[in-house]
C-alpha atoms as a PDB file:
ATOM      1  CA  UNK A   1       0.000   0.000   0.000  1.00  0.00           C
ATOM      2  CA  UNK A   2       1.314   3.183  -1.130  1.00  0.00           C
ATOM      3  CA  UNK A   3       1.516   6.026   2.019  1.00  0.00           C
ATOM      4  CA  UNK A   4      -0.777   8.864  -0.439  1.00  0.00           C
ATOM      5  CA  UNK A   5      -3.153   5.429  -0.155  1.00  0.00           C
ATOM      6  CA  UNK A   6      -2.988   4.701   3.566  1.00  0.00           C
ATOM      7  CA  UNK A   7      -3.435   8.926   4.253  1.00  0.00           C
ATOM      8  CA  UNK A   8      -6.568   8.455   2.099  1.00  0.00           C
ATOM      9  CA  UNK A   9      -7.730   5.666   4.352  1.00  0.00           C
ATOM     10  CA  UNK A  10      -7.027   7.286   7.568  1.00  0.00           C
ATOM     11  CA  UNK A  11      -8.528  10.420   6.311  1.00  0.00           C
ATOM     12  CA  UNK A  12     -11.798   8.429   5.367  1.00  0.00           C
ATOM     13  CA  UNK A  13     -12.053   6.592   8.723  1.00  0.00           C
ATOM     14  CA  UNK A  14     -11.230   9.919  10.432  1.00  0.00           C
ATOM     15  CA  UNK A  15     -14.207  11.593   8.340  1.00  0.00           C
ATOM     16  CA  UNK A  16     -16.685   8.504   8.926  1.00  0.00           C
ATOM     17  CA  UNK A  17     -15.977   9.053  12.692  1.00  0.00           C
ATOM     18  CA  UNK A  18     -16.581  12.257  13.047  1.00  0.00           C
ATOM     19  CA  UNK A  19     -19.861  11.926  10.689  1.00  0.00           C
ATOM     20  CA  UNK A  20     -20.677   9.394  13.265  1.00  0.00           C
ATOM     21  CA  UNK A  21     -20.623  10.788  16.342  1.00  0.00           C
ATOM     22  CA  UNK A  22     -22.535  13.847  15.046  1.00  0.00           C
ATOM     23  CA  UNK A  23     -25.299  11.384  14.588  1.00  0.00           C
ATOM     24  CA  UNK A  24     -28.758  12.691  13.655  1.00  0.00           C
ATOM     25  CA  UNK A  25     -27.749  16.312  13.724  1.00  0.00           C
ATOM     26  CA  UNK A  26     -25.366  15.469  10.740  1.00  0.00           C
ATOM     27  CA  UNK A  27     -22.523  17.779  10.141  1.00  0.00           C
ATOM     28  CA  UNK A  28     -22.063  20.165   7.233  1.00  0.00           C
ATOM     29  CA  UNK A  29     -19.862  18.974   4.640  1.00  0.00           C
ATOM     30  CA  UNK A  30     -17.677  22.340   4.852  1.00  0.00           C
ATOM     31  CA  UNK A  31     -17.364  22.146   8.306  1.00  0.00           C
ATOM     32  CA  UNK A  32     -16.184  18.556   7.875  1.00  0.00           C
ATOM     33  CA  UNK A  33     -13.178  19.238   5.415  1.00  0.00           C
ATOM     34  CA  UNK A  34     -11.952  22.189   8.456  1.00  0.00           C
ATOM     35  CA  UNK A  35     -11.928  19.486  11.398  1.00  0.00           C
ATOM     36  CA  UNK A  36      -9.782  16.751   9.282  1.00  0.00           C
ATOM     37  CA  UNK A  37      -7.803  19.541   7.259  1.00  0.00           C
ATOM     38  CA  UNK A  38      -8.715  19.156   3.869  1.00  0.00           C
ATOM     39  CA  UNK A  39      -9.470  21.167   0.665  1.00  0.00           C
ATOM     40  CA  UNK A  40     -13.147  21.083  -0.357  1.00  0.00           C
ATOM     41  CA  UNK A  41     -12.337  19.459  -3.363  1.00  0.00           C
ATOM     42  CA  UNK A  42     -10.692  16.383  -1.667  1.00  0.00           C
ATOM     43  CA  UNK A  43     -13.531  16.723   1.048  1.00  0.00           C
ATOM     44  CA  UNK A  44     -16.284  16.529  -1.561  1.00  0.00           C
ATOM     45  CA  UNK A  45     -14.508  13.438  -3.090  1.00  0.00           C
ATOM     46  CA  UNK A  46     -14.163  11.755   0.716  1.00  0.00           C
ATOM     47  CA  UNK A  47     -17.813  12.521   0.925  1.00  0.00           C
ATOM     48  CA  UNK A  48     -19.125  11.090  -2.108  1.00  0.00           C
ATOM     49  CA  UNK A  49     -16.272   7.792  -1.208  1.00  0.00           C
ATOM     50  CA  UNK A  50     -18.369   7.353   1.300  1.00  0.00           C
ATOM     51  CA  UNK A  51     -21.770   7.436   0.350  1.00  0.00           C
ATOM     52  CA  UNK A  52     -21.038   5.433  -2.727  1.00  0.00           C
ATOM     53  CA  UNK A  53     -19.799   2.555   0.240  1.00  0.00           C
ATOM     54  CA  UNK A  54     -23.311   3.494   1.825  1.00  0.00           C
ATOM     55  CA  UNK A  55     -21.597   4.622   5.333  1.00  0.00           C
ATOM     56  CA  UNK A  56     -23.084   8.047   4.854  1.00  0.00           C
ATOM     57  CA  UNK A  57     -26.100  10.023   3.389  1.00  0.00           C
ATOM     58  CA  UNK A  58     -25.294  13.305   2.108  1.00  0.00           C
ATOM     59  CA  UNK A  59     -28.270  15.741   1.611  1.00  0.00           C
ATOM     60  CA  UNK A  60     -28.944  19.051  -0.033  1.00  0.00           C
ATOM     61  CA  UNK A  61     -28.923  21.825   2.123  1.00  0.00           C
ATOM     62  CA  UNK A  62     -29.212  25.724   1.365  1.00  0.00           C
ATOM     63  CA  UNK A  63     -26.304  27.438   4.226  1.00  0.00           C
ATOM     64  CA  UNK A  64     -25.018  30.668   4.677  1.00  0.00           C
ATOM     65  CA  UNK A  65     -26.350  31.973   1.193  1.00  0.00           C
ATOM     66  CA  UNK A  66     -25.262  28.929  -0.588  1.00  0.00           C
ATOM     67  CA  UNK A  67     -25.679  24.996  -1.212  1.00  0.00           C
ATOM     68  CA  UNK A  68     -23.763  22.465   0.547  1.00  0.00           C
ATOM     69  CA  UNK A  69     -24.445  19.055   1.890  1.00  0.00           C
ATOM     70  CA  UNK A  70     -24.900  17.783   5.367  1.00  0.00           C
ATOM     71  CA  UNK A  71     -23.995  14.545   6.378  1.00  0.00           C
ATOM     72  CA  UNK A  72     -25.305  11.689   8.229  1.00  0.00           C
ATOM     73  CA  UNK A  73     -24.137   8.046   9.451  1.00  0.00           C
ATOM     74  CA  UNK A  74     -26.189   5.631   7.767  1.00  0.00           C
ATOM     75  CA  UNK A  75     -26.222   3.418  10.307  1.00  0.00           C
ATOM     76  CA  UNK A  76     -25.722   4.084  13.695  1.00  0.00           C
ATOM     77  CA  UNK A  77     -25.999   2.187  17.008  1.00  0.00           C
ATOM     78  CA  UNK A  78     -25.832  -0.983  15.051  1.00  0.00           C
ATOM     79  CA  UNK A  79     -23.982  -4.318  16.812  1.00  0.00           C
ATOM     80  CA  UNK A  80     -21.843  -4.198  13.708  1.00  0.00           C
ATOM     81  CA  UNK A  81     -20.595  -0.398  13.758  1.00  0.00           C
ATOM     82  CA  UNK A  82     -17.047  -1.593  14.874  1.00  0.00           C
ATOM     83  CA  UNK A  83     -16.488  -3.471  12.324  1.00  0.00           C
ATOM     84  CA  UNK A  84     -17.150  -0.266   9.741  1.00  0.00           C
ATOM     85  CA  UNK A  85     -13.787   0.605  10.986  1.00  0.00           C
ATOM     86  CA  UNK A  86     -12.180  -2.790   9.814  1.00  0.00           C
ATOM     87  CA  UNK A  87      -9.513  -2.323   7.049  1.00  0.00           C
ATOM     88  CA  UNK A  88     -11.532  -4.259   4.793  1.00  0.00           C
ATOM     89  CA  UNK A  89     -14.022  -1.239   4.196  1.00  0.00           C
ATOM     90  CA  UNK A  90     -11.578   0.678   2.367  1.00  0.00           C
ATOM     91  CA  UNK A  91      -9.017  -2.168   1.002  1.00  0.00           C
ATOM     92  CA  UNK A  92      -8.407  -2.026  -2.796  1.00  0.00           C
ATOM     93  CA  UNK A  93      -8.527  -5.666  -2.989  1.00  0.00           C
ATOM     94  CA  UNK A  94     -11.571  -5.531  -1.708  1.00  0.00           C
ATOM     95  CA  UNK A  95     -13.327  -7.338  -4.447  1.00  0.00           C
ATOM     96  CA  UNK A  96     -10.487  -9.978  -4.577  1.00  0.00           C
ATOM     97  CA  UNK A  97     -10.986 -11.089  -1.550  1.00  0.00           C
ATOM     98  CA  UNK A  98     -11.903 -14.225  -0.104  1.00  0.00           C
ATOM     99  CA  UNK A  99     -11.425 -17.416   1.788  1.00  0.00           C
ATOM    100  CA  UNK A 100     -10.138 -19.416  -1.066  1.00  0.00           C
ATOM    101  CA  UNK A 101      -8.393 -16.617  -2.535  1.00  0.00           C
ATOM    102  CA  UNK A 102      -4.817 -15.532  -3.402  1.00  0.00           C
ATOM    103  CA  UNK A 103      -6.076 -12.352  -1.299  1.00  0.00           C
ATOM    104  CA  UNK A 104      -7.500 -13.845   2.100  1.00  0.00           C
ATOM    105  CA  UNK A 105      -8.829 -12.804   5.258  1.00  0.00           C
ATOM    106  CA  UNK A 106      -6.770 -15.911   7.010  1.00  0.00           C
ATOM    107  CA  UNK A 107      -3.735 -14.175   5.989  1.00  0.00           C
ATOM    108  CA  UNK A 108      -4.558 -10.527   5.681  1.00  0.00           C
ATOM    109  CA  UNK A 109      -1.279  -8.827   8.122  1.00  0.00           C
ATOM    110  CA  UNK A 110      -3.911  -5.569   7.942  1.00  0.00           C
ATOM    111  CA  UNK A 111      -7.095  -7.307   9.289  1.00  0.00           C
ATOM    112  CA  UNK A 112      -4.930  -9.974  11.601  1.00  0.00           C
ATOM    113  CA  UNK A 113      -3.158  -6.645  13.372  1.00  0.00           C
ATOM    114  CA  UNK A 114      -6.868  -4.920  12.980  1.00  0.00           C
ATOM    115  CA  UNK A 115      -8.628  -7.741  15.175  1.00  0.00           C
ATOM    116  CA  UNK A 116      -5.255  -8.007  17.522  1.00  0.00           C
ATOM    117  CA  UNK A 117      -5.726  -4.288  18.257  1.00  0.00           C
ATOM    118  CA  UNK A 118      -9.286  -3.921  18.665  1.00  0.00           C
ATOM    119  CA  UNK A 119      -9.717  -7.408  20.512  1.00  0.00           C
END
């Protein structure tokens, strides 16, 4: 993994935290790209990352004489919102994984150091 890659993915987690524990009240997208130090453009592309994974909802909103979005967790409170964190989410081989694969959870050192330090 390349370290412009692993920023991206510690940006993204960052993001889908704070988008989290905003919860119903959602947060507005441009206040979201001041608190994790982006530009809007890369903060409208983390946004729409995310809703395209279905971790967020982003919705129209007119703010401070102008459009924006506001964000909201998709699903919160749910026995399973750990795991959202999991470096699976936001692995690109992602869609190459499995069980029998060359690419496998058994032997992922990502997801095995993941489990170890969330366990």
């Amino acid at each position: 993994m390349t370290s412009s890659s692993k920023k991206q993915r510690n940006i993204e987690k960052m993001a889908l935290q704070m988008i989290n524990e905003r919860g119903d009240e959602g947060i507005l997208q441009s206040d979201l790209w001041k608190l994790i130090g982006v530009s809007s453009r890369e903060g409208s592309r983390i946004a729409i990352r995310l809703e395209k994974k279905k971790l967020v909802r982003r919705e129209r909103e007119y703010h401070s004489k102008r459009w924006t979005y506001r964000l909201y967790p998709v699903k919160r409170n749910h026995p399973l919102l750990p795991v959202i964190y999991s470096p699976c989410i936001i692995c690109a081989n992602n869609s190459k994984c499995s069980v029998e694969g060359v690419v496998s959870p058994l032997n992922c050192r990502r997801l095995i150091e993941w489990v170890l330090k969330t366990g």
